[in-house]
Structure formats: C-alpha cells, structure tokens
PDB file of N, CA and C in Angstrom:
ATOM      1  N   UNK A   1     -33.070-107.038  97.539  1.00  0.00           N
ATOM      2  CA  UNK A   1     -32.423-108.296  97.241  1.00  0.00           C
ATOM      3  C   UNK A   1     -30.954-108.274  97.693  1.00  0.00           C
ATOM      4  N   UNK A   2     -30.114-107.034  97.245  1.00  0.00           N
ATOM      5  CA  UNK A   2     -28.706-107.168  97.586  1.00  0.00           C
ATOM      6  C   UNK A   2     -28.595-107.345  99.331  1.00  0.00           C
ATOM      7  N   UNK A   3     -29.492-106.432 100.051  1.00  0.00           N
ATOM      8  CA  UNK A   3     -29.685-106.315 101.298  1.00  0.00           C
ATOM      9  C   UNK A   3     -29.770-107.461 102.181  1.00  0.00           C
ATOM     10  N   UNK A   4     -30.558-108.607 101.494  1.00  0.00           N
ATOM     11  CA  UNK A   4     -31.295-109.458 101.899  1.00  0.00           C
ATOM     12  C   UNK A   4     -30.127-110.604 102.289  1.00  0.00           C
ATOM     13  N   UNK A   5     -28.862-110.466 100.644  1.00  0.00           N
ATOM     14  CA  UNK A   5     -27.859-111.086 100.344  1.00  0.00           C
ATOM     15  C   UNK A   5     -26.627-111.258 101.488  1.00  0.00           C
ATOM     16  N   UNK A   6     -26.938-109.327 101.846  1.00  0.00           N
ATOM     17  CA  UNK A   6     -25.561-109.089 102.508  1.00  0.00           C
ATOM     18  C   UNK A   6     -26.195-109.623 104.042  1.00  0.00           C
ATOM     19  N   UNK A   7     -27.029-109.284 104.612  1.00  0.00           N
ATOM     20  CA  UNK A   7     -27.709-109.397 105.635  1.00  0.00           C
ATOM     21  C   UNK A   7     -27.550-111.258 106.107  1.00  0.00           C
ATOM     22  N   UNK A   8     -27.643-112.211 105.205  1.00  0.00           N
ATOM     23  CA  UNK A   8     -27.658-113.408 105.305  1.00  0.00           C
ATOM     24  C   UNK A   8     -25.870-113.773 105.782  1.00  0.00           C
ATOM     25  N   UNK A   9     -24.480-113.155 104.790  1.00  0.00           N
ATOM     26  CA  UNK A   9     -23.839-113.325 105.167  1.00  0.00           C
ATOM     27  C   UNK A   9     -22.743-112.711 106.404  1.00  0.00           C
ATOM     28  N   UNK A  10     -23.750-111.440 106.846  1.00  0.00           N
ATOM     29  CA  UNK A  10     -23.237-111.016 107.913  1.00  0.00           C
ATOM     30  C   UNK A  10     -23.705-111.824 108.962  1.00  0.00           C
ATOM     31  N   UNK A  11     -25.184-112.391 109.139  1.00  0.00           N
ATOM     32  CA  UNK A  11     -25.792-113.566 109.916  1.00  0.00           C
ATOM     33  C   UNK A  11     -24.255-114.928 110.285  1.00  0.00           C
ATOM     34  N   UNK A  12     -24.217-115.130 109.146  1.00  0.00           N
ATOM     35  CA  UNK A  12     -23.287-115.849 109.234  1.00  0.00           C
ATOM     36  C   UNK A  12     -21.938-115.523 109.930  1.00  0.00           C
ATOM     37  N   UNK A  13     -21.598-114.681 109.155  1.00  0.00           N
ATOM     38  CA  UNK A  13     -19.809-114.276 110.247  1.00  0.00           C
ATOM     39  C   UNK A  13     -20.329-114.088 111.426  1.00  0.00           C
ATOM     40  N   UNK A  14     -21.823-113.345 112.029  1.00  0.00           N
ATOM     41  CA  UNK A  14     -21.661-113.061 113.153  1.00  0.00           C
ATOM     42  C   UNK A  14     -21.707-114.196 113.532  1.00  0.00           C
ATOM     43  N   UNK A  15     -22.449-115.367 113.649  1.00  0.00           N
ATOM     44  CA  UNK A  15     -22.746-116.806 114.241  1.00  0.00           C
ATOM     45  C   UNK A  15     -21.383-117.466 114.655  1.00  0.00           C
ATOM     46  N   UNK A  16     -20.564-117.546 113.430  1.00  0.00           N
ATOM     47  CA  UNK A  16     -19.413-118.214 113.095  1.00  0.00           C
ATOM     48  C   UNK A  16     -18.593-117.593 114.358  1.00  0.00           C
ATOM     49  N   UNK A  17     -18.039-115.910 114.431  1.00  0.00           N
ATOM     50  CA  UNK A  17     -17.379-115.489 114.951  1.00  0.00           C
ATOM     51  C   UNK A  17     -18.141-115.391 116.368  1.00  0.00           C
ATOM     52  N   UNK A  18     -19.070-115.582 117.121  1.00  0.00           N
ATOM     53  CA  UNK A  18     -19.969-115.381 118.309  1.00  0.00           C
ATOM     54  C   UNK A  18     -19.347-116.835 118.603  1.00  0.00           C
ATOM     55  N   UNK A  19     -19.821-117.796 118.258  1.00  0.00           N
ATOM     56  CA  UNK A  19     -18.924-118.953 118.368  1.00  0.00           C
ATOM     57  C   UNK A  19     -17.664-119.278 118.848  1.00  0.00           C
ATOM     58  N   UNK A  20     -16.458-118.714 118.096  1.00  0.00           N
ATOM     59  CA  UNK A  20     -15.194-118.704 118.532  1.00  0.00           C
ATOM     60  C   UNK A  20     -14.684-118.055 119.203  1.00  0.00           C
ATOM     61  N   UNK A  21     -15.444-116.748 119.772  1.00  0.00           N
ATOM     62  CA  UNK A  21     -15.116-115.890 120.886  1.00  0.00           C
ATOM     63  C   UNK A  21     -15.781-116.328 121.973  1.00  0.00           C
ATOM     64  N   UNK A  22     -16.791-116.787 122.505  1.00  0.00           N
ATOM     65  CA  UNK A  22     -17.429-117.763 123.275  1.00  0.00           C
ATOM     66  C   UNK A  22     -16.637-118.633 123.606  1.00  0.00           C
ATOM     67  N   UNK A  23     -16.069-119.156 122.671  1.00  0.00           N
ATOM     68  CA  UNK A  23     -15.009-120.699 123.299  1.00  0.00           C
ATOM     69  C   UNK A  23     -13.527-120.106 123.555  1.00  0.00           C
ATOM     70  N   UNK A  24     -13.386-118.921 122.898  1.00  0.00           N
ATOM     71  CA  UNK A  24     -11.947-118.545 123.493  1.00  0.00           C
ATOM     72  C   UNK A  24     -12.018-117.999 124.772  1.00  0.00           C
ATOM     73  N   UNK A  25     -13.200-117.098 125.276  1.00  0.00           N
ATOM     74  CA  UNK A  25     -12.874-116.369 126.335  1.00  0.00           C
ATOM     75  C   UNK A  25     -13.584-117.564 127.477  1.00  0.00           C
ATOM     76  N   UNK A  26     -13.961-118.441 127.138  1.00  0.00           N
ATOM     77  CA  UNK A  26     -13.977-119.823 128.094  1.00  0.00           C
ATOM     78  C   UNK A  26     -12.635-120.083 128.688  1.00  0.00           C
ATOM     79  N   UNK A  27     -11.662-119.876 127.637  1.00  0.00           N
ATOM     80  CA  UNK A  27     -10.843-120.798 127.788  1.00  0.00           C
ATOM     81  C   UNK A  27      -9.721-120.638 129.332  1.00  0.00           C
ATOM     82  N   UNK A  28      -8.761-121.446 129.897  1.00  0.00           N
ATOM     83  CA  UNK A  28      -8.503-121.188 131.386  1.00  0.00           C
ATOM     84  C   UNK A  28      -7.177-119.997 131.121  1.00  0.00           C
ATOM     85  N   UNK A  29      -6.471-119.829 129.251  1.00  0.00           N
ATOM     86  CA  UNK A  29      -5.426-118.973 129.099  1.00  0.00           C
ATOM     87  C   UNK A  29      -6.023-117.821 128.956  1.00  0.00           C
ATOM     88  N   UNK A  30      -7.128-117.234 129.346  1.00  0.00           N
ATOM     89  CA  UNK A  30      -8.101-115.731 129.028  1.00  0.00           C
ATOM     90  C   UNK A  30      -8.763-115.746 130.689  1.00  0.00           C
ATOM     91  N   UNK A  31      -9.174-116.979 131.132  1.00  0.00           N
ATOM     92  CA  UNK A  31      -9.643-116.722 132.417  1.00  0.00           C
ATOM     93  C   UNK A  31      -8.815-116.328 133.395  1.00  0.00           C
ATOM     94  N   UNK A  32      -8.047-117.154 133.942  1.00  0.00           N
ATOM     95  CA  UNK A  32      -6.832-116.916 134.908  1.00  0.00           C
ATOM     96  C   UNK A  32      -6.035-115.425 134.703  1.00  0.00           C
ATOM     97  N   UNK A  33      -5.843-114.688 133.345  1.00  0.00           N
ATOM     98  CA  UNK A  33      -5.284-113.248 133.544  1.00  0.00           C
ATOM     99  C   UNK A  33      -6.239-112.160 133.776  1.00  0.00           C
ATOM    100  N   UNK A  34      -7.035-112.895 133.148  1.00  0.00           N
ATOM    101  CA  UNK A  34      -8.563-111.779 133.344  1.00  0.00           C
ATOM    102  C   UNK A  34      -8.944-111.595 134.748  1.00  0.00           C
ATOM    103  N   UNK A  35      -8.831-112.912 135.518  1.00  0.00           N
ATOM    104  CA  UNK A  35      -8.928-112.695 136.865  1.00  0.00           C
ATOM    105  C   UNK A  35      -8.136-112.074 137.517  1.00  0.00           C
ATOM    106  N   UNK A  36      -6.964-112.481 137.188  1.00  0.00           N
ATOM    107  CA  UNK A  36      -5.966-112.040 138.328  1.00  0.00           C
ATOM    108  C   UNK A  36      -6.095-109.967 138.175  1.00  0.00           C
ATOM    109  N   UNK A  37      -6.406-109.725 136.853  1.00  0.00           N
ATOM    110  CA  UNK A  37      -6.499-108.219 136.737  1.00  0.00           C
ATOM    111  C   UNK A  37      -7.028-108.216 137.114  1.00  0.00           C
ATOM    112  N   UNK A  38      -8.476-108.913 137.033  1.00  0.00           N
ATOM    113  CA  UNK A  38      -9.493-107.604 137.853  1.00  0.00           C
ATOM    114  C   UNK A  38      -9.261-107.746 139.675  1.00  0.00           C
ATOM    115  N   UNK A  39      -8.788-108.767 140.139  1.00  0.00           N
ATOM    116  CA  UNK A  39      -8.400-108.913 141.308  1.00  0.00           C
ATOM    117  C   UNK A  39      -7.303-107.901 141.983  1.00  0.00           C
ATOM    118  N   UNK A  40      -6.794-107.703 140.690  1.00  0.00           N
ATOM    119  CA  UNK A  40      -5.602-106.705 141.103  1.00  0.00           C
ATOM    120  C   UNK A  40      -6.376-105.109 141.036  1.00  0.00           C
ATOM    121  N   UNK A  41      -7.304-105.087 139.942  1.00  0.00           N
ATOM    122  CA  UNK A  41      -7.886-103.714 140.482  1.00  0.00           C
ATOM    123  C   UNK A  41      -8.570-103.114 141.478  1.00  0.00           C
ATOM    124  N   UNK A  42      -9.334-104.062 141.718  1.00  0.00           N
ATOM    125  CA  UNK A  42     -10.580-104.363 142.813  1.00  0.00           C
ATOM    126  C   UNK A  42      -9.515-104.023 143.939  1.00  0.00           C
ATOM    127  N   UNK A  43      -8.493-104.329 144.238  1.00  0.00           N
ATOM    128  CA  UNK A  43      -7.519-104.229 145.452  1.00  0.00           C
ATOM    129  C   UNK A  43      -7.207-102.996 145.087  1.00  0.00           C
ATOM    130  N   UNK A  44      -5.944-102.590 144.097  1.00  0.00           N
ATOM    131  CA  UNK A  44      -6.346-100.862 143.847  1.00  0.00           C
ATOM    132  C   UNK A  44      -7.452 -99.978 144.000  1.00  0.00           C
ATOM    133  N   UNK A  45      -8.501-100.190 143.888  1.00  0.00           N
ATOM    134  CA  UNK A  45      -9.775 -99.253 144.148  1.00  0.00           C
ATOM    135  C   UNK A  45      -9.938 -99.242 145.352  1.00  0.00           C
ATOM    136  N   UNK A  46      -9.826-100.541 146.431  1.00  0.00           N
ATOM    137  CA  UNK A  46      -9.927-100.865 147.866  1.00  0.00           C
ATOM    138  C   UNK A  46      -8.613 -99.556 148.189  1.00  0.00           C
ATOM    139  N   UNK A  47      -7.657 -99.394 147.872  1.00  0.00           N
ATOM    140  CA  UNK A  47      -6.686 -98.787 148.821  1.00  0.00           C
ATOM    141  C   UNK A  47      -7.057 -97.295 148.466  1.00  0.00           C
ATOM    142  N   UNK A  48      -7.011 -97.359 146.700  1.00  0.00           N
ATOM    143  CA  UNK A  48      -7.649 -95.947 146.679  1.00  0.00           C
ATOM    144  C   UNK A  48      -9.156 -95.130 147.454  1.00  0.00           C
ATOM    145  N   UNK A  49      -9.554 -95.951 147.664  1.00  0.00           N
ATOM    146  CA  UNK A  49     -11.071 -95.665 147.910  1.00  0.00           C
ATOM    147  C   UNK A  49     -10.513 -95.546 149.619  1.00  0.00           C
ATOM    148  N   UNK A  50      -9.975 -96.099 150.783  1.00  0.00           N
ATOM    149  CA  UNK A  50      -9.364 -95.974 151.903  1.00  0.00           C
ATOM    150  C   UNK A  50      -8.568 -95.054 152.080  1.00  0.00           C
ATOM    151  N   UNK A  51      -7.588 -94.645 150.961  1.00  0.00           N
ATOM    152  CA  UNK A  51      -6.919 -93.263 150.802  1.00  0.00           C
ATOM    153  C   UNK A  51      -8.036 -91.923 150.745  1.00  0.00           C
ATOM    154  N   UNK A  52      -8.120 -92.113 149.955  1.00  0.00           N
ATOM    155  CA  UNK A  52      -9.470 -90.851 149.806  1.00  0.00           C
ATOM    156  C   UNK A  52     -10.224 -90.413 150.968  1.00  0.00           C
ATOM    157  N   UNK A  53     -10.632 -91.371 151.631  1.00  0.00           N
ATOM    158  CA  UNK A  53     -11.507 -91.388 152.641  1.00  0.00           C
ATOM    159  C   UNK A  53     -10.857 -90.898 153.980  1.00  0.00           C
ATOM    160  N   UNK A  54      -9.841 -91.432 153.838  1.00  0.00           N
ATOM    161  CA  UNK A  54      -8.605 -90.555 155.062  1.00  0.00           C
ATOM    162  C   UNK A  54      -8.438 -89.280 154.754  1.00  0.00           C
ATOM    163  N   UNK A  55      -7.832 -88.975 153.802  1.00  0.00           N
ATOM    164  CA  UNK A  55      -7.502 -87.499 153.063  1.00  0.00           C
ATOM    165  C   UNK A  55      -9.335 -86.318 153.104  1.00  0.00           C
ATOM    166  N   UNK A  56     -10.113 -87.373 152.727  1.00  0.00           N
ATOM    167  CA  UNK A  56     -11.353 -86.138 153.072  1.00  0.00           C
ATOM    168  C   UNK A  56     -11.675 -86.277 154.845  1.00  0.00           C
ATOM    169  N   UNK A  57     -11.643 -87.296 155.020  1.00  0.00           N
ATOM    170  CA  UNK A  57     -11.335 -87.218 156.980  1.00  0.00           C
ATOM    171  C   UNK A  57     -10.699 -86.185 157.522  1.00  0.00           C
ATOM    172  N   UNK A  58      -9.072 -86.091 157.348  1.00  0.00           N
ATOM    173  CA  UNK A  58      -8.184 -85.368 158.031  1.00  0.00           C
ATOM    174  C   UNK A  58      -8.713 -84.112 157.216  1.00  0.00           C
ATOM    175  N   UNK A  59      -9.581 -83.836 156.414  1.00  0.00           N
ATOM    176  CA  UNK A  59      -9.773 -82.449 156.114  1.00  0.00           C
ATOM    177  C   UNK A  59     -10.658 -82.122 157.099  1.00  0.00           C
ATOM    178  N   UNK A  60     -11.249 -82.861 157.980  1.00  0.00           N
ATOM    179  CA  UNK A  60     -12.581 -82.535 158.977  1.00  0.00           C
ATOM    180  C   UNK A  60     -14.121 -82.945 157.805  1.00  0.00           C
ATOM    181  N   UNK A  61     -14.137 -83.584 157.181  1.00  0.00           N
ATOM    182  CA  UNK A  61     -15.334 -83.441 155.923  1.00  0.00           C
ATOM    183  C   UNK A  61     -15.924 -84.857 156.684  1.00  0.00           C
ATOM    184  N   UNK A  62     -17.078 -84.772 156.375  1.00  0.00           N
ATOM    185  CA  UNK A  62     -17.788 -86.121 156.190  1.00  0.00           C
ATOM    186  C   UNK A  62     -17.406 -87.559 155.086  1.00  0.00           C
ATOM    187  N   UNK A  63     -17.357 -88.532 155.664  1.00  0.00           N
ATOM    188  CA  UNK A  63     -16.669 -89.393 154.748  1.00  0.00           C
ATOM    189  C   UNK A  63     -17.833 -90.291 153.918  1.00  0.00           C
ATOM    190  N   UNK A  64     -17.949 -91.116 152.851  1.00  0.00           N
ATOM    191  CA  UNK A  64     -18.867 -91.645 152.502  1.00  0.00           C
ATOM    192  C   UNK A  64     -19.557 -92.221 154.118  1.00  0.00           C
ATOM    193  N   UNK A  65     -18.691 -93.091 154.375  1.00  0.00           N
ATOM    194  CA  UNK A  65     -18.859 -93.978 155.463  1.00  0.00           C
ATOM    195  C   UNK A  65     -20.121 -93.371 155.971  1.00  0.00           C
ATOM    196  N   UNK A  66     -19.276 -91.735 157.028  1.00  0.00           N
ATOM    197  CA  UNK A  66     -19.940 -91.233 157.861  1.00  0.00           C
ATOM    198  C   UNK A  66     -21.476 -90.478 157.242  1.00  0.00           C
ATOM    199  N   UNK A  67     -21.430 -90.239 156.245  1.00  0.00           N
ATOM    200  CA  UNK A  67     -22.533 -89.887 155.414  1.00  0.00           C
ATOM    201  C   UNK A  67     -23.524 -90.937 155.023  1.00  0.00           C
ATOM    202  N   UNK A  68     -23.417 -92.452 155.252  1.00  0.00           N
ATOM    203  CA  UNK A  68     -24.186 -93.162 155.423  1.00  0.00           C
ATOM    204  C   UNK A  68     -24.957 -93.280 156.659  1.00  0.00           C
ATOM    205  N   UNK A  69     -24.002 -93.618 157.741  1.00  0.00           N
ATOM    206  CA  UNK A  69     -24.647 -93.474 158.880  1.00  0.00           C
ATOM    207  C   UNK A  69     -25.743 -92.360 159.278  1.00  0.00           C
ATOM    208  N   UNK A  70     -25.395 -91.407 158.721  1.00  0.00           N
ATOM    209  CA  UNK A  70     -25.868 -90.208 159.243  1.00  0.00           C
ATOM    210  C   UNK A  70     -27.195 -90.685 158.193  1.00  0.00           C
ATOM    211  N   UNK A  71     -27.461 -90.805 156.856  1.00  0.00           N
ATOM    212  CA  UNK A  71     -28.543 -91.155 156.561  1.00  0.00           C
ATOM    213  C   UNK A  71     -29.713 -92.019 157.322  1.00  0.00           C
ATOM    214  N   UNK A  72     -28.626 -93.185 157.855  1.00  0.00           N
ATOM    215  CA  UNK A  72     -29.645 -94.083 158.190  1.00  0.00           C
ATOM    216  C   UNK A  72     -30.118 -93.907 158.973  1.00  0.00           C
ATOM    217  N   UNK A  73     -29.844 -93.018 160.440  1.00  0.00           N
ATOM    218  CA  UNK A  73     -30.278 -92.370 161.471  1.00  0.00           C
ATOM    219  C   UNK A  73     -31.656 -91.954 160.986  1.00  0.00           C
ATOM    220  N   UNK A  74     -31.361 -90.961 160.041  1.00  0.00           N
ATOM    221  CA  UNK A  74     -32.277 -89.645 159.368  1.00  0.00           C
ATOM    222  C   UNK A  74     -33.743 -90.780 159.149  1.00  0.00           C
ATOM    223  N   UNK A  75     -33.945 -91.649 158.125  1.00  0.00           N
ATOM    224  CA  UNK A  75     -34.182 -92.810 157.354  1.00  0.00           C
ATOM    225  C   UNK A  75     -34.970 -92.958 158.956  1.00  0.00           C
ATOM    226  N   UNK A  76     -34.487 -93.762 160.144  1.00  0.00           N
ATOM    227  CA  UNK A  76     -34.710 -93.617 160.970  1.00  0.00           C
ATOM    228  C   UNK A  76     -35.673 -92.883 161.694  1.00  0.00           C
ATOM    229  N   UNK A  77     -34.810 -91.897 161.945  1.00  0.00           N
ATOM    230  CA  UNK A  77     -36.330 -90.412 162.647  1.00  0.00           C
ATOM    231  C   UNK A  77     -37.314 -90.702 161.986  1.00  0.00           C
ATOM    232  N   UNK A  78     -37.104 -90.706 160.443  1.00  0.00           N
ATOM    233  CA  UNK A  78     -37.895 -90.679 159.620  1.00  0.00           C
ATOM    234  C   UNK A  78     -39.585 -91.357 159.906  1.00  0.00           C
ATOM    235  N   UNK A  79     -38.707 -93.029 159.653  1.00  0.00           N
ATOM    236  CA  UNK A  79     -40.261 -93.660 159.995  1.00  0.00           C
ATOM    237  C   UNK A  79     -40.932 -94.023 161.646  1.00  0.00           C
ATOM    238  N   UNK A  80     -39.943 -93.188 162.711  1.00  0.00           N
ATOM    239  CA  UNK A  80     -40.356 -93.029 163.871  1.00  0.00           C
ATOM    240  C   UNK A  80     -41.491 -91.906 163.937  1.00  0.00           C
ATOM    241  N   UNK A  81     -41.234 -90.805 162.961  1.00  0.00           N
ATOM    242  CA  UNK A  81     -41.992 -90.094 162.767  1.00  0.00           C
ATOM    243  C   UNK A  81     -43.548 -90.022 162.141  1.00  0.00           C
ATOM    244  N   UNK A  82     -43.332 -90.715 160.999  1.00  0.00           N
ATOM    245  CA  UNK A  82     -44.388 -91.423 160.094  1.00  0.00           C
ATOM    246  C   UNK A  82     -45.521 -92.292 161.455  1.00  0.00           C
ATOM    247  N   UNK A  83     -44.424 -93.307 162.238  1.00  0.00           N
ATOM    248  CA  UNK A  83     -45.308 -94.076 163.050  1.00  0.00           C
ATOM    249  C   UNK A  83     -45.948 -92.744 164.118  1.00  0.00           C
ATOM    250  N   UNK A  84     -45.576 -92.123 164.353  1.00  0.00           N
ATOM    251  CA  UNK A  84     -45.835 -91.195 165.469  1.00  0.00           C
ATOM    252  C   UNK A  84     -46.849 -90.426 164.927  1.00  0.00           C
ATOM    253  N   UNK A  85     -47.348 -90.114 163.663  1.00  0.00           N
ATOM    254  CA  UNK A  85     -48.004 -89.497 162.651  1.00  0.00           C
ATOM    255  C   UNK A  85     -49.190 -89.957 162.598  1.00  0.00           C
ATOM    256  N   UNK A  86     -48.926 -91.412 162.496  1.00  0.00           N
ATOM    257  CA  UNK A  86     -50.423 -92.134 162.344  1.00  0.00           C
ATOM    258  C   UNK A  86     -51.042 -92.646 163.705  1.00  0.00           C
ATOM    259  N   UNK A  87     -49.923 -92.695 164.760  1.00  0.00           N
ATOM    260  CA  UNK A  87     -50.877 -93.103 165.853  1.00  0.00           C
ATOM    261  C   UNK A  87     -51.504 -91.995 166.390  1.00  0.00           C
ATOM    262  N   UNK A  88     -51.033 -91.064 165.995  1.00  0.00           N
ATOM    263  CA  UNK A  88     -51.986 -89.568 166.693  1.00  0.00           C
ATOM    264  C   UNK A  88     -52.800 -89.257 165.893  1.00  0.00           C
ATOM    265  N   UNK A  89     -52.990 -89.572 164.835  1.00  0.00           N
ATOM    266  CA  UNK A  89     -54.265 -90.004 164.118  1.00  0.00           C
ATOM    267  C   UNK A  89     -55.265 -90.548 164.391  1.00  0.00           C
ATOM    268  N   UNK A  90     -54.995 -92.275 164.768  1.00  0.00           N
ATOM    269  CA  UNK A  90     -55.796 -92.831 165.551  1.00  0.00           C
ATOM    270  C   UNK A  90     -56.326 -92.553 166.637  1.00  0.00           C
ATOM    271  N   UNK A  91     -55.459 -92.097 167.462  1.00  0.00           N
ATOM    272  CA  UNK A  91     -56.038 -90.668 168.844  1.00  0.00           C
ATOM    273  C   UNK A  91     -57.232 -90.209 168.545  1.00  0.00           C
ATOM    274  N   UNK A  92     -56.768 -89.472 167.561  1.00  0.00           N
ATOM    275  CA  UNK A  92     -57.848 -88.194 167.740  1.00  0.00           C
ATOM    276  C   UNK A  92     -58.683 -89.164 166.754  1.00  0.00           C
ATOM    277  N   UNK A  93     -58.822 -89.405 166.433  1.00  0.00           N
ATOM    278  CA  UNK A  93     -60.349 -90.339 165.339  1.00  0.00           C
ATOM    279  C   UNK A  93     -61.148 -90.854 166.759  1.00  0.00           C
ATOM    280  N   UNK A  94     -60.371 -91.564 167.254  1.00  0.00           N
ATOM    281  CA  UNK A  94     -60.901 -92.277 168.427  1.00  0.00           C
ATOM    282  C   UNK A  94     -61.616 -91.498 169.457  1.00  0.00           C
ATOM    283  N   UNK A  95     -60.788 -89.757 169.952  1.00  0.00           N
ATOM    284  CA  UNK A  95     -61.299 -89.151 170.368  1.00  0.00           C
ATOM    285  C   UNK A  95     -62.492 -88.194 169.867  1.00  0.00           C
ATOM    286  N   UNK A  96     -62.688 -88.449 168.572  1.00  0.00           N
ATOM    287  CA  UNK A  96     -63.445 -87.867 168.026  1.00  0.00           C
ATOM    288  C   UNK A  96     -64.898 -88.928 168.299  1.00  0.00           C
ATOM    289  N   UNK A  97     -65.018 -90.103 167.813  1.00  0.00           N
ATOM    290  CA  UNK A  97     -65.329 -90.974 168.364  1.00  0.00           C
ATOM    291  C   UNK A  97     -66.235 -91.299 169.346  1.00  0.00           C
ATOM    292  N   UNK A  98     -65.596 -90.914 170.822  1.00  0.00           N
ATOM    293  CA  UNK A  98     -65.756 -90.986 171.626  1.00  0.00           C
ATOM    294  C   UNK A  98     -66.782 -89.384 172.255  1.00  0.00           C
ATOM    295  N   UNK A  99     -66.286 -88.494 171.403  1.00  0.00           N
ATOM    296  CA  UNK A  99     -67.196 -87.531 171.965  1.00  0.00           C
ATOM    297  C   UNK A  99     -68.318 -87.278 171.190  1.00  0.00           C
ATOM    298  N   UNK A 100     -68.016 -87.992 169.907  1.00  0.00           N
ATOM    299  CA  UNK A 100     -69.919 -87.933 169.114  1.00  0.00           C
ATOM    300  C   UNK A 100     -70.755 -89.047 170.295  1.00  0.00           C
ATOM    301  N   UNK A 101     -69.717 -90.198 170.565  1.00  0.00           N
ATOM    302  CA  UNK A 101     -70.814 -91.288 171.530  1.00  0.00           C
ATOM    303  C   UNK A 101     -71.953 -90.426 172.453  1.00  0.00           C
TER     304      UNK A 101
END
C-alpha cells in the first residue's frame, strides 16, 4: 500500500517535471548555446583528429585514413577471390560433366 502511494506520486513529479524539461530544452535560449558548443567541438575534434593524423604520419605509421584504404583493397581481393572460387567450381562440375557424358 505505502509503495503503491509513493509510486503514484513519483508518477506524478516525473510527468510534471518530463514536461517542463521538454519545453525548456525546446526553448531557442538552450538551443542556440547548445549548438554553438557542440559546433565548437565538432571543429575541435576536426583539428584534433587532423593533428593526430599528421603526428602518426610523420612518424612513418599508417594513418586511419591510410588503414582504410588499405582495407578496402583487401575487402576487394577479397571478393575477386570468392568470385574466382566459384567460377572454378563451375569449371570443373562442368568438366566433370562433360567427361561422365
């Protein structure tokens, strides 16, 4: 019963207060700084993330960048290989095939 009591008026504050934080962080005096920060970080991470990438460069290292590329190549061989896999499959089925005829 007490549970049931407290449970009903926490229902409530949460509703009440879900409510007024909803309409505050609507509002354009929470939007406009909120933006402009994260705009301003997003640009910090951009220079940091370009720094980094120089600094593991001039070490001679692979950079994300270049470590993508190099995947997608791989990714690449990959299903050149796969295709190359199954048509010599078909080959030899065919040649198999052909010499039961």
């Amino acid at each position: 019963m007490i549970w049931e009591t407290w449970k009903k008026g926490f229902d409530a504050w949460e509703n009440a207060t879900a409510k007024y934080v909803e309409h505050w962080l609507k509002s354009p005096l929470v939007l406009g700084p909120s933006g402009m920060m994260l705009g301003s970080a997003m640009k910090a991470k951009a220079a940091y993330d370009k720094a980094a990438s120089q600094w593991v460069g001039a070490m001679g290292l692979a950079t994300k960048r270049d470590q993508e590329r190099a995947l997608h190549t791989l990714n690449q061989l990959e299903s050149r290989l796969i295709d190359l896999e199954e048509r010599l499959l078909e080959a030899q089925e065919a040649q198999k095939k052909n010499i039961a005829s």
